[in-house]
Structures are given as C-alpha cells and as structure tokens.
Protein backbone atom coordinates (compact mmCIF):
# COMPACT_ATOMS: atom_id res chain seq x y z
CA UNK A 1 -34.45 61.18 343.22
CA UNK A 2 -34.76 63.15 339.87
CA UNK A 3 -38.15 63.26 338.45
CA UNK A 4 -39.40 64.74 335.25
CA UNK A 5 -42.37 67.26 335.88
CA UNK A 6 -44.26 70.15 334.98
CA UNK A 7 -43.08 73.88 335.60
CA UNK A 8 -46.12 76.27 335.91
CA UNK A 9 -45.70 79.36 333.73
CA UNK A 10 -48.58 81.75 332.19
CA UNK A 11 -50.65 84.10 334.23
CA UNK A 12 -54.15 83.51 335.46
CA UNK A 13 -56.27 81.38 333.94
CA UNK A 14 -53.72 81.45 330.71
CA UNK A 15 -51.29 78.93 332.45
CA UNK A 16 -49.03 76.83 330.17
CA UNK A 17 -46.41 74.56 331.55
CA UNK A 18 -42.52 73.43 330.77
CA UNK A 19 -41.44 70.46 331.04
CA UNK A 20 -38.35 70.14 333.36
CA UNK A 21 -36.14 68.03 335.10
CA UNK A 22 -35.65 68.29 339.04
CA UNK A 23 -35.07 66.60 342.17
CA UNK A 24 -37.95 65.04 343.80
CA UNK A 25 -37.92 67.55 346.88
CA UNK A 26 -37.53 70.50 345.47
CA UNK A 27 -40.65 73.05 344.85
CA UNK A 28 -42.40 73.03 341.94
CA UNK A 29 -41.12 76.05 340.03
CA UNK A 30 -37.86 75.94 341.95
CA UNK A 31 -34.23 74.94 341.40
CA UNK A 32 -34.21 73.45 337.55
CA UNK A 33 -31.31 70.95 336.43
CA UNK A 34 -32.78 71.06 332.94
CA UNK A 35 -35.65 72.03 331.00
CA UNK A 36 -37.08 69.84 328.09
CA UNK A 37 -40.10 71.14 326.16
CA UNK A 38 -43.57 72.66 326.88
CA UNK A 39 -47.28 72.10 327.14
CA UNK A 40 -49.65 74.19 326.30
CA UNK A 41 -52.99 73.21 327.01
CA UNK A 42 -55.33 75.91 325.79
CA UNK A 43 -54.70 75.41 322.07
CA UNK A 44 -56.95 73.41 320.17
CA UNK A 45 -55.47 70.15 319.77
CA UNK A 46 -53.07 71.08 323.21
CA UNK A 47 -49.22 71.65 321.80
CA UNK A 48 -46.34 69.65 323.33
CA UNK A 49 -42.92 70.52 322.21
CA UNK A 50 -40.11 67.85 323.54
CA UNK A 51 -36.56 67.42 323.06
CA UNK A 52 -37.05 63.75 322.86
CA UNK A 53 -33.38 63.06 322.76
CA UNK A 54 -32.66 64.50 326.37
CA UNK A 55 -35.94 62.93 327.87
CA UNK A 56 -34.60 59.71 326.69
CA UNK A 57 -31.42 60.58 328.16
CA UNK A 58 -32.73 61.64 331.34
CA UNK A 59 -35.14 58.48 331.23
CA UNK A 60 -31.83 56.44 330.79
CA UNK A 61 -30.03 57.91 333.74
CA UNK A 62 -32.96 56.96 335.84
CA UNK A 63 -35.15 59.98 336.08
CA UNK A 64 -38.61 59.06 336.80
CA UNK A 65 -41.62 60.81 335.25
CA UNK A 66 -44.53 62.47 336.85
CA UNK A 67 -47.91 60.62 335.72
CA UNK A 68 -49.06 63.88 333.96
CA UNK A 69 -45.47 63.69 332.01
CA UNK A 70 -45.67 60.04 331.03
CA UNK A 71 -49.80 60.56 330.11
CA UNK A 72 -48.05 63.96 328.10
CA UNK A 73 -46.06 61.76 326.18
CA UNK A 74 -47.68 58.66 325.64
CA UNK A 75 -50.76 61.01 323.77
CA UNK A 76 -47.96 62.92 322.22
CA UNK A 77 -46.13 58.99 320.71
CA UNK A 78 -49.70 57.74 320.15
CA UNK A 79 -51.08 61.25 317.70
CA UNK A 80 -47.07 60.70 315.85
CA UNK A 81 -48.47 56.92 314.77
C-alpha cells in the first residue's frame, strides 16, 4: 500500500518534517517514491508548504494518508478559507 507520511529531518530538538510518499512497509526516512511539501512546526503559526496538485494526484491513485497528514492538511484548507 502507498501511504502519504511524514519524513523526519532537522537535528535535535529543531526537527521539521517533509511530506513524502512511500510504501506502507518501508521505514520512516527510507526508500522515497516522491516527496510533496514540508512542515515545519516551530514557526509561529507552523508553515506547511504542499504541492497540492501531486497530493491530489497521489490521493487519486489511491494513496492513503497518515492521520497527522490528513489533520496537516485539513488545518492547512481550513486557515486558506
């Protein structure tokens, strides 16, 4: 299964994350099929950057997104209205 999830990047207690596309069983900051935007967390309000085109794409060809992802993007569709 592909699944849409967070890449950990950053050092220590400075982490930021990417948002990627992988297979299901594969470790977290292992094998990438394609990488779609960051999150960065410690910024005051926390910056998402998103190629929304390829998620949608991705979403279309049946990727499924972590819960952290889809919460990501449903604040990020909800602060855009």
């Amino acid at each position: 299964m592909i699944a849409i999830r967070l890449k950990e990047m950053g050092t220590k207690n400075r982490q930021m994350w990417r948002i990627v596309v992988a297979e299901s069983h594969v470790a977290r900051n292992g094998k990438l099929i394609d990488e779609l935007g960051s999150y960065n967390p410690l910024v005051e309000p926390p910056a998402v950057v998103l190629k929304r085109e390829r998620y949608d794409a991705w979403i279309k060809k049946g990727a499924k997104p972590s819960r952290t992802v889809a919460a990501i993007v449903a604040k990020m569709e909800k602060g855009k209205k």
